[in-house]
N, C-alpha and C. Protein backbone atom coordinates (compact mmCIF):
# COMPACT_ATOMS: atom_id res chain seq x y z
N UNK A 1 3.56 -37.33 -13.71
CA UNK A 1 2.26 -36.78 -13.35
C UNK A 1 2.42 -35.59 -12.41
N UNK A 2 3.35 -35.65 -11.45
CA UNK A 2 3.41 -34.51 -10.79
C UNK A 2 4.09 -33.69 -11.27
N UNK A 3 4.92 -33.46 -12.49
CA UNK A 3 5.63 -32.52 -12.45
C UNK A 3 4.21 -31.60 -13.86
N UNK A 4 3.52 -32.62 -14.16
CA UNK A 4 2.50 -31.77 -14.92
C UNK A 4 1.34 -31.05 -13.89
N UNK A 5 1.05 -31.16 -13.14
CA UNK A 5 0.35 -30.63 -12.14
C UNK A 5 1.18 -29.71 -11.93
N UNK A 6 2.00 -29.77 -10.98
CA UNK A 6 2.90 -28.61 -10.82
C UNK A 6 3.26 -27.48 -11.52
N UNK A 7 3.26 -27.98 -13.38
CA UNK A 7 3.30 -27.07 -14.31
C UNK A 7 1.73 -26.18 -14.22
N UNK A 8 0.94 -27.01 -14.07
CA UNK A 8 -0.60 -26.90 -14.22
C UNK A 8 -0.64 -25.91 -13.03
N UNK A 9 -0.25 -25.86 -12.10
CA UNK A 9 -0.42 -25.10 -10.64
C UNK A 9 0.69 -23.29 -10.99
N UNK A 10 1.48 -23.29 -11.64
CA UNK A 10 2.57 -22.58 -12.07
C UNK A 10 2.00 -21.62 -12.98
N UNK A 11 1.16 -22.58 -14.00
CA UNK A 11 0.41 -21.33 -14.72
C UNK A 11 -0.92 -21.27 -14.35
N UNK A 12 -1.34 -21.73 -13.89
CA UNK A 12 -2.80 -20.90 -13.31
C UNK A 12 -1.98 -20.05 -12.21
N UNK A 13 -1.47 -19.83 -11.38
CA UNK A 13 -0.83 -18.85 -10.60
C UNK A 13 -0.61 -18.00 -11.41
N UNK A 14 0.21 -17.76 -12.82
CA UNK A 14 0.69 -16.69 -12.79
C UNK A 14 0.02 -16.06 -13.81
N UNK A 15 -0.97 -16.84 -14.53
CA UNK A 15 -2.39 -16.11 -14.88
C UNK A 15 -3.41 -15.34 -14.24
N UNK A 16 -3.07 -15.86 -12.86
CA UNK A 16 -4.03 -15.18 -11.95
C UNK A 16 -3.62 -13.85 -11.62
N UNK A 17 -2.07 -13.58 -11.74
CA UNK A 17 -1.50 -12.69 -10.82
C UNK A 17 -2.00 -11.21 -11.91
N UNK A 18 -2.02 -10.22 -11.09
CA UNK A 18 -1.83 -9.07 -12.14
C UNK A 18 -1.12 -8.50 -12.81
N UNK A 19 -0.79 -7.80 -14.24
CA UNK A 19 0.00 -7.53 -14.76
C UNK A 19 1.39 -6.16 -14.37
N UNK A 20 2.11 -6.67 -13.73
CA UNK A 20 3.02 -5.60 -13.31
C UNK A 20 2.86 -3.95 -13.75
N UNK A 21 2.93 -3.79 -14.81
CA UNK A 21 2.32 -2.38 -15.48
C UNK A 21 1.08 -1.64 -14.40
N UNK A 22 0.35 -2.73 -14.27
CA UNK A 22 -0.91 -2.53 -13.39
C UNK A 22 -1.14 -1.61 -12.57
N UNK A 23 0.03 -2.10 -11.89
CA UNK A 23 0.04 -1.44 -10.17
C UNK A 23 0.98 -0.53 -10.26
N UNK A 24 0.73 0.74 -9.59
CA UNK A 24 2.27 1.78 -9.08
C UNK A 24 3.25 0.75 -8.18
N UNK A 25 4.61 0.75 -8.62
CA UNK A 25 5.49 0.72 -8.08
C UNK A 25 6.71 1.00 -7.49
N UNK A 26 6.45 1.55 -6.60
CA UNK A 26 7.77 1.70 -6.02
C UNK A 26 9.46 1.71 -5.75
N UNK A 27 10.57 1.80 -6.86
CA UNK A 27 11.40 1.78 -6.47
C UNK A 27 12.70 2.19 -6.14
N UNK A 28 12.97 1.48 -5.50
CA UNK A 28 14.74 2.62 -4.39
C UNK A 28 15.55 2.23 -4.77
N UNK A 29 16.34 2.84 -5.04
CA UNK A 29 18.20 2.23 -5.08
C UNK A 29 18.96 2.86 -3.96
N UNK A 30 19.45 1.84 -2.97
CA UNK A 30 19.94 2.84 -1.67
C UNK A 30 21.65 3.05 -2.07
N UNK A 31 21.72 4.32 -1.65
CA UNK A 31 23.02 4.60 -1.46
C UNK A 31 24.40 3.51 -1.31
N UNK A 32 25.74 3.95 -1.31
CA UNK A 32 26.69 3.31 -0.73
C UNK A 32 26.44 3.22 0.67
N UNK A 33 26.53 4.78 0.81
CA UNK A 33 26.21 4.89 2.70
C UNK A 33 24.73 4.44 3.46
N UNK A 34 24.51 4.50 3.38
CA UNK A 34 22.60 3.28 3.23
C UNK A 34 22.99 2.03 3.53
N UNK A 35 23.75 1.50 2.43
CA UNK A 35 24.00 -0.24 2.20
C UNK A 35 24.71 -0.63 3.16
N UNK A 36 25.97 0.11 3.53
CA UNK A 36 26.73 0.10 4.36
C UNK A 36 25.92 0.12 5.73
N UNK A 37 24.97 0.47 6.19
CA UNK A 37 24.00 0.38 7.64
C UNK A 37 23.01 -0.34 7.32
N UNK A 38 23.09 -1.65 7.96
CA UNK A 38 22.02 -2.44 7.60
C UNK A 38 20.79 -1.97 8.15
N UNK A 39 20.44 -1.44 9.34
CA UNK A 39 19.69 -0.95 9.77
C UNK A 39 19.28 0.06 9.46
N UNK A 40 19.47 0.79 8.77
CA UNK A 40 18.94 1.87 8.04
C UNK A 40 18.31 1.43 7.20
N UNK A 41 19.11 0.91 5.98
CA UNK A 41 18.68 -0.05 5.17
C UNK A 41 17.38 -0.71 4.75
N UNK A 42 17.64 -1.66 6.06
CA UNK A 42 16.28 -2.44 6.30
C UNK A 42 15.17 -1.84 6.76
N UNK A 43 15.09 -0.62 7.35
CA UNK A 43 14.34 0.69 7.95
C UNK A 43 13.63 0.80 6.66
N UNK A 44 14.50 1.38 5.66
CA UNK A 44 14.12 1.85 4.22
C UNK A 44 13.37 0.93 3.09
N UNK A 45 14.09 -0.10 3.29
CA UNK A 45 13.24 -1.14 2.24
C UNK A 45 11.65 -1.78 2.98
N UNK A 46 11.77 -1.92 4.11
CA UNK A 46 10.49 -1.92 5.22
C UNK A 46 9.47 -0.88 4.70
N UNK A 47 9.90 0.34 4.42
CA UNK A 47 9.11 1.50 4.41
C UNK A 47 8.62 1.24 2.96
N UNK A 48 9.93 0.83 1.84
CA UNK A 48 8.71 1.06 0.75
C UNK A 48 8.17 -0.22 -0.04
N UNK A 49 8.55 -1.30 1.01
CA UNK A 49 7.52 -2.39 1.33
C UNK A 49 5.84 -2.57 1.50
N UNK A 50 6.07 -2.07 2.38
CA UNK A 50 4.80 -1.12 3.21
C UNK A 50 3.98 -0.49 1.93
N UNK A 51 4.22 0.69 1.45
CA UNK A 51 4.22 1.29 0.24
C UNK A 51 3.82 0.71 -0.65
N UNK A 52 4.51 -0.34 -1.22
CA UNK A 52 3.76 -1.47 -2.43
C UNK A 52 3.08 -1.60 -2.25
N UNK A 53 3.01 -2.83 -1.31
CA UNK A 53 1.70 -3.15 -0.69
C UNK A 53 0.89 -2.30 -0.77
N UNK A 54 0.34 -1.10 -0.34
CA UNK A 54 -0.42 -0.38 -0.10
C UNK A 54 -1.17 -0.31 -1.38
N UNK A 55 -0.18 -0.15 -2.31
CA UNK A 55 -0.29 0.07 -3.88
C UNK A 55 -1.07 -0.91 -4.67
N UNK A 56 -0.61 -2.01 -4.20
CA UNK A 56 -1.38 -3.31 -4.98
C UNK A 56 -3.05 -3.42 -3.71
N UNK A 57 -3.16 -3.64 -2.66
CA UNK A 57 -4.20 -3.34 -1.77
C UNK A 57 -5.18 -2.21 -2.85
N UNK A 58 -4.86 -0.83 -3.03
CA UNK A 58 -5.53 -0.14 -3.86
C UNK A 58 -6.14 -0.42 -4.70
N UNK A 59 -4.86 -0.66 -5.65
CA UNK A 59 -5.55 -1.18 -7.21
C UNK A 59 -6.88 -2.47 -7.31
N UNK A 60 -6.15 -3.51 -6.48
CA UNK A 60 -7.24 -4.56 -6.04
C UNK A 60 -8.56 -4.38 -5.78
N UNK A 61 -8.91 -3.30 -4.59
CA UNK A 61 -9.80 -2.80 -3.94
C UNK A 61 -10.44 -1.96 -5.26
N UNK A 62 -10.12 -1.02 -6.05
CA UNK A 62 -10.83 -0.61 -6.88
C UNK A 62 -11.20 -1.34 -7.91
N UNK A 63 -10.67 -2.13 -8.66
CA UNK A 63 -11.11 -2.89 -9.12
C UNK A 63 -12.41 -3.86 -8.87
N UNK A 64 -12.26 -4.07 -7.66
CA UNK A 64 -13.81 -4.67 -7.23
C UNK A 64 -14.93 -3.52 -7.02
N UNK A 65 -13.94 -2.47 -7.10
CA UNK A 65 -15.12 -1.52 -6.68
C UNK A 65 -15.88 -0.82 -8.05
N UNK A 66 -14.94 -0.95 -9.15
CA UNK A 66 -15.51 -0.52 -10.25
C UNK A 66 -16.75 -1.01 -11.13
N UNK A 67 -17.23 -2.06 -10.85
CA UNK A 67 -18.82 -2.32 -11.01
C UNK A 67 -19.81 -1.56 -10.39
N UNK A 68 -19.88 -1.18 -8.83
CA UNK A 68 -20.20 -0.41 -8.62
C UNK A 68 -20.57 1.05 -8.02
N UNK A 69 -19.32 1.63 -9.27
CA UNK A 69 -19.45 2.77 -9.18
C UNK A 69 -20.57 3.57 -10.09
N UNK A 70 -21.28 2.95 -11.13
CA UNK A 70 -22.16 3.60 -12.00
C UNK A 70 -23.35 2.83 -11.11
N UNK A 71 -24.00 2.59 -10.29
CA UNK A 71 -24.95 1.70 -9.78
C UNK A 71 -25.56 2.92 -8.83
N UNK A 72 -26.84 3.00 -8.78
CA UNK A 72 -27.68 3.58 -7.56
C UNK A 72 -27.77 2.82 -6.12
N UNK A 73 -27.22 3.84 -5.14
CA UNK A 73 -26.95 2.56 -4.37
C UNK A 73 -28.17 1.54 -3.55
N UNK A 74 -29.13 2.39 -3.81
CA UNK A 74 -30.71 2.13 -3.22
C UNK A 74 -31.48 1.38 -4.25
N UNK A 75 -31.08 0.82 -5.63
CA UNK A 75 -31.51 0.04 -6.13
C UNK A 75 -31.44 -1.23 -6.22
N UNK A 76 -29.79 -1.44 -5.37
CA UNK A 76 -29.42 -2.90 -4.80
C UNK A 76 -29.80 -3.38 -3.71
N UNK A 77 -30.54 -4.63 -4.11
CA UNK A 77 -31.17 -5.71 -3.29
C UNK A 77 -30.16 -5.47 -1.51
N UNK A 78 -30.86 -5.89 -0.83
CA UNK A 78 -29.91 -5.67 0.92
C UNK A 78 -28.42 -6.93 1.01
N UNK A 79 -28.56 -7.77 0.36
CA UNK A 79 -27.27 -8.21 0.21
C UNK A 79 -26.10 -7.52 -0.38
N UNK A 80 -26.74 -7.11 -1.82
CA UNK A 80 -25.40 -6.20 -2.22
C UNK A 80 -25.09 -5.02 -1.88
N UNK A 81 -26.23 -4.44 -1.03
CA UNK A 81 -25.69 -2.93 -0.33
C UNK A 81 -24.50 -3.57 0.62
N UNK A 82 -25.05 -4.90 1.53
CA UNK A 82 -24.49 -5.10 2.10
C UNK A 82 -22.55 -5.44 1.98
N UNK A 83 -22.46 -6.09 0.61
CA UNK A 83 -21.92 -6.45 0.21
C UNK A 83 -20.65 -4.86 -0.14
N UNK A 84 -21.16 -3.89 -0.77
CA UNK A 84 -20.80 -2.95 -1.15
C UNK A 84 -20.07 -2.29 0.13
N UNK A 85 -20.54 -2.17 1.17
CA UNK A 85 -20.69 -1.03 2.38
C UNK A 85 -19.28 -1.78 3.08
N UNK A 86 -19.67 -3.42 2.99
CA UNK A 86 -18.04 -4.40 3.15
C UNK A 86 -17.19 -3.50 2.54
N UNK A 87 -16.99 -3.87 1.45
CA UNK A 87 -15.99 -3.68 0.32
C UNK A 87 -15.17 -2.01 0.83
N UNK A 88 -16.27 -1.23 1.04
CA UNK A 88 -16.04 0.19 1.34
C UNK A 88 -14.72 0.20 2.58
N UNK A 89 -15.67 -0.43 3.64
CA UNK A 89 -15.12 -0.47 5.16
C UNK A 89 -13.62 -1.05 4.70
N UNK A 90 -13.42 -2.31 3.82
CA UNK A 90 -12.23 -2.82 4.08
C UNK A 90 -11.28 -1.78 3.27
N UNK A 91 -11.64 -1.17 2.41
CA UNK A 91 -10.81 -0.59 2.13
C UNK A 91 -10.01 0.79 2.67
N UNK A 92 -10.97 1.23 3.52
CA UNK A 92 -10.58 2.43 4.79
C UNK A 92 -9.89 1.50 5.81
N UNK A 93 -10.38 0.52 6.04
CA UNK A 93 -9.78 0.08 6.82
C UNK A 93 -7.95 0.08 6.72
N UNK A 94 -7.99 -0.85 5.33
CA UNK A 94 -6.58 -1.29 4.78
C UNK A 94 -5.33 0.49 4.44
N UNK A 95 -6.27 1.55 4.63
CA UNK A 95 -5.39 2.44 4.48
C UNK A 95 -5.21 2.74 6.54
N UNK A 96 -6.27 2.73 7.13
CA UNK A 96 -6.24 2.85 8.50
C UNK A 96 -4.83 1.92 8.86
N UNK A 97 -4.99 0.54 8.70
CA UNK A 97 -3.70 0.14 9.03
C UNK A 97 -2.43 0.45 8.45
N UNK A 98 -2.28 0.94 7.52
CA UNK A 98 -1.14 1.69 6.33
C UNK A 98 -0.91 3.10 7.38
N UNK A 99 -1.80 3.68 7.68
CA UNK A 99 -1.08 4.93 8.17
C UNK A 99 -0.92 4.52 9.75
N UNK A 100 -0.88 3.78 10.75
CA UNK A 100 -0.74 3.04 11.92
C UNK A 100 0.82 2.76 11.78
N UNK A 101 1.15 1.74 10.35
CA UNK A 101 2.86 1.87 10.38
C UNK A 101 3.21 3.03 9.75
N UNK A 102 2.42 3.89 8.86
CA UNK A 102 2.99 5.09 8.56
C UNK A 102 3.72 5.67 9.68
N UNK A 103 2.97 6.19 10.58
CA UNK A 103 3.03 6.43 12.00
C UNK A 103 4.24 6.12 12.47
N UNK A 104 3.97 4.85 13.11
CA UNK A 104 5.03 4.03 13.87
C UNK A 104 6.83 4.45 12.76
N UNK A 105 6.72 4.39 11.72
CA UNK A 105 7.43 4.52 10.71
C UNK A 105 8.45 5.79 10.87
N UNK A 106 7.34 6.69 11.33
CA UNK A 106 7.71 8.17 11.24
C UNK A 106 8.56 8.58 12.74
N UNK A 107 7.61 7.74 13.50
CA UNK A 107 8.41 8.35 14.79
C UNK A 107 9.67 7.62 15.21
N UNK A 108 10.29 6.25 14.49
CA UNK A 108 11.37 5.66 14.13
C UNK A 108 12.22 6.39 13.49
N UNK A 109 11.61 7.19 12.39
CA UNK A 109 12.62 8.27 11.57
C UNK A 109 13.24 8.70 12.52
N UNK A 110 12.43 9.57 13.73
CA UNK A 110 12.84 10.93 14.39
C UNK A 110 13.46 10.08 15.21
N UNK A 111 13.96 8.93 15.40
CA UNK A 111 14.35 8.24 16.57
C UNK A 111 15.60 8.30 15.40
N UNK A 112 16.00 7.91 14.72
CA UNK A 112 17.33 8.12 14.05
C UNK A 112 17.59 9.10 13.81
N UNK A 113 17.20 9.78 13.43
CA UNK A 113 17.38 11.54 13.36
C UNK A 113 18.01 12.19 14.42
N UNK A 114 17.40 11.42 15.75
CA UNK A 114 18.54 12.03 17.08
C UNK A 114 19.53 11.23 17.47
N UNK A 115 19.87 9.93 16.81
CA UNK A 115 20.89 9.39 16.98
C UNK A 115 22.44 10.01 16.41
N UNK A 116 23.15 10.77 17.32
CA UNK A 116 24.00 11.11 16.81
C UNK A 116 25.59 10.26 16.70
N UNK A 117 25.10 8.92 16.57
CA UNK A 117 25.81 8.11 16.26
C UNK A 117 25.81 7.43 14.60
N UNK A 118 24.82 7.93 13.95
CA UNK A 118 24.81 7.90 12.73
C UNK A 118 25.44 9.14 11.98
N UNK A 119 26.38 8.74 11.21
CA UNK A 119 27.12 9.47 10.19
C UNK A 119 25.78 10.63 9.91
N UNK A 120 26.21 11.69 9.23
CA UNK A 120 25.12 12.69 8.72
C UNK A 120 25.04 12.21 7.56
N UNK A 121 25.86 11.73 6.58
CA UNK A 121 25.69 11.35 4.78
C UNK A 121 24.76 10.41 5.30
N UNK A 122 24.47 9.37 5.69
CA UNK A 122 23.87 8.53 6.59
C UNK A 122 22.24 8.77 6.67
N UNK A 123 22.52 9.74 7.30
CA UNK A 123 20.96 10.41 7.80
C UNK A 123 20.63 11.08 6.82
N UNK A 124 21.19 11.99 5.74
CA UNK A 124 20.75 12.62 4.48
C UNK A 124 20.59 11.89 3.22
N UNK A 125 21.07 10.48 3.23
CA UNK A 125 20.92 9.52 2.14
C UNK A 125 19.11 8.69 2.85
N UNK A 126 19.23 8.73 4.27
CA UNK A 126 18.12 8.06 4.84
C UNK A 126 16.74 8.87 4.19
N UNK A 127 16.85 9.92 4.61
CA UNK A 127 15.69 11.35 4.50
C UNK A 127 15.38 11.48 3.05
N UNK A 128 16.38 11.49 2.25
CA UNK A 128 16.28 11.58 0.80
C UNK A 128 14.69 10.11 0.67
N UNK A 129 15.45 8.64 0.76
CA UNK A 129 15.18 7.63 0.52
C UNK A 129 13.87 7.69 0.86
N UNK A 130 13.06 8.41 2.07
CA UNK A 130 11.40 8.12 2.91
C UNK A 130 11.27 9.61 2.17
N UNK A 131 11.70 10.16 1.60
CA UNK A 131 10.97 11.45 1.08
C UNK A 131 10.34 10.71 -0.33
N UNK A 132 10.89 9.85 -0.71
CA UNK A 132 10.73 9.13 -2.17
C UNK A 132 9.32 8.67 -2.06
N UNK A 133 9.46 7.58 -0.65
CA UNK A 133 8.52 6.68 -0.15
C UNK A 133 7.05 7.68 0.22
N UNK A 134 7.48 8.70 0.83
CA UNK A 134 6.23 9.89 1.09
C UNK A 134 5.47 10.34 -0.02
N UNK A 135 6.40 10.43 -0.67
CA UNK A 135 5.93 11.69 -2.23
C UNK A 135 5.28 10.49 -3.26
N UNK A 136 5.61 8.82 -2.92
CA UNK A 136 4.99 7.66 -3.93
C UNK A 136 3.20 7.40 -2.94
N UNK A 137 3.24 7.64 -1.48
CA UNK A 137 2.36 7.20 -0.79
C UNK A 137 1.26 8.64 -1.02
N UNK A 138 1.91 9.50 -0.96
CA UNK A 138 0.90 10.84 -1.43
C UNK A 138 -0.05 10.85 -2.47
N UNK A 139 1.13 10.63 -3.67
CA UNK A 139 0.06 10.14 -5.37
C UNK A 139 -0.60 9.12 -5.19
N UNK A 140 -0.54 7.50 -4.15
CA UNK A 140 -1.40 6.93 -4.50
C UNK A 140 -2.77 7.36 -2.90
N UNK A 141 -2.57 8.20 -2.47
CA UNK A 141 -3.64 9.26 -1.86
C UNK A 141 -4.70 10.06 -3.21
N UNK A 142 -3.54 10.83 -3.90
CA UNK A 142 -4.14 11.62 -4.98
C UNK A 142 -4.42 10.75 -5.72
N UNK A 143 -4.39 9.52 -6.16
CA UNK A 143 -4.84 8.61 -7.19
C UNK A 143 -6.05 8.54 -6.83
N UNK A 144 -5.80 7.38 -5.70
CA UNK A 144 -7.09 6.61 -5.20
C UNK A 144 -7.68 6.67 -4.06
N UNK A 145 -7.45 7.79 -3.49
CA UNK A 145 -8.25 8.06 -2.37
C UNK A 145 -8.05 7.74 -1.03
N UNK A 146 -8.16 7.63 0.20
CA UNK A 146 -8.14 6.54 1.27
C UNK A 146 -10.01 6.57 1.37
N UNK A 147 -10.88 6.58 0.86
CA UNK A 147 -12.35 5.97 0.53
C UNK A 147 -12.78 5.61 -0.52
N UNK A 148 -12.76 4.30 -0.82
CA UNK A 148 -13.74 4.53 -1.94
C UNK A 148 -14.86 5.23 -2.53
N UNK A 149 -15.77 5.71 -1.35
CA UNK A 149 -16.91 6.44 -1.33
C UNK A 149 -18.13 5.49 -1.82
N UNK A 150 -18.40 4.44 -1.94
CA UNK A 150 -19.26 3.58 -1.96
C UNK A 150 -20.70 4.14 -1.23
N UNK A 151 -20.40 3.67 0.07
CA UNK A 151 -21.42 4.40 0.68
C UNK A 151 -21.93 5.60 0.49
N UNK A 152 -23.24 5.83 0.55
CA UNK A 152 -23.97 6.79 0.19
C UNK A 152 -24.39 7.43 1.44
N UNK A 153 -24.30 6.46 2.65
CA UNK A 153 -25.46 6.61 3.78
C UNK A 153 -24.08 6.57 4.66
N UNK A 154 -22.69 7.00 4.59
CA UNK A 154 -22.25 6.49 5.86
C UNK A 154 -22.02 6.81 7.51
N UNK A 155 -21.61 6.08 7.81
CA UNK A 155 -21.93 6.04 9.79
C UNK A 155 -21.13 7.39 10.36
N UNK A 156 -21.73 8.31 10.73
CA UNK A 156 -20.63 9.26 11.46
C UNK A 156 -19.51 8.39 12.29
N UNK A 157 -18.59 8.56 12.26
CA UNK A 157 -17.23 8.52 13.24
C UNK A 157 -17.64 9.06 14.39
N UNK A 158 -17.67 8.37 15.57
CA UNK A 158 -17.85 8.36 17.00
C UNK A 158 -16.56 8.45 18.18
């Protein structure tokens, strides 16, 4: 009995999940000299961690958002404006925290960058690797935006 549940739990999971094709993904193959510094390394796979994520967050978020995008937004009842104006916020939000470790991310770069205890192949296999991660986080900018634009009415920034 439990191992049919368990089967039962196995595929509703992976029915649920989305189809890989789906989402942009991200990926790196690090260097010899990369592999060889774990800390670099782990710097790098962190970064286009981050990145996925961001990627699947997107796709998700539009997807709920694609009902209503053909909708007037003043013709929905005050729950679903309400509902909508959510949906909006979390998704600025979820890039707000994306560029916070962007950030943090970046000024870690420049913190290895002046370490002149790292090999230079080192630091030019590193730079290569977050130029990848930049130029994948850009297109899904140019894809999908950091707004949905939902809102019709929204709050000036204070």
């Amino acid at each position: 009995m439990k191992k049919i549940v368990f089967f039962t739990l196995i595929l509703a999971g992976l029915a649920s999940c989305q189809n890989a094709t789906d989402v942009p993904q991200l990926e790196l193959t690090l260097s010899k000299e990369i592999k060889k510094n774990t800390e670099l390394s782990t710097f790098i796979m962190q970064a286009k961690d981050n990145a996925n994520e961001l990627a699947r967050g997107c796709v998700e978020m539009h997807e709920k958002a694609q009902q209503y995008l053909t909708v007037n937004f003043d013709s929905l009842d005050t729950a679903q404006q309400e509902q909508l104006v959510k949906l909006d916020y979390e998704y600025v939000e979820m890039w707000y925290k994306f560029n916070v470790k962007f950030t943090e991310q970046t000024v870690q770069l420049m913190e290895y960058l002046k370490d002149e205890s790292i090999p230079k192949e080192e630091l030019i296999e590193m730079g290569k690797s977050i130029a990848q991660v930049n130029t994948f986080v850009q297109e899904l900018k140019d894809t999908y935006g950091q707004d949905l634009k939902l809102d019709p009415y929204p709050a000036p920034v204070q």
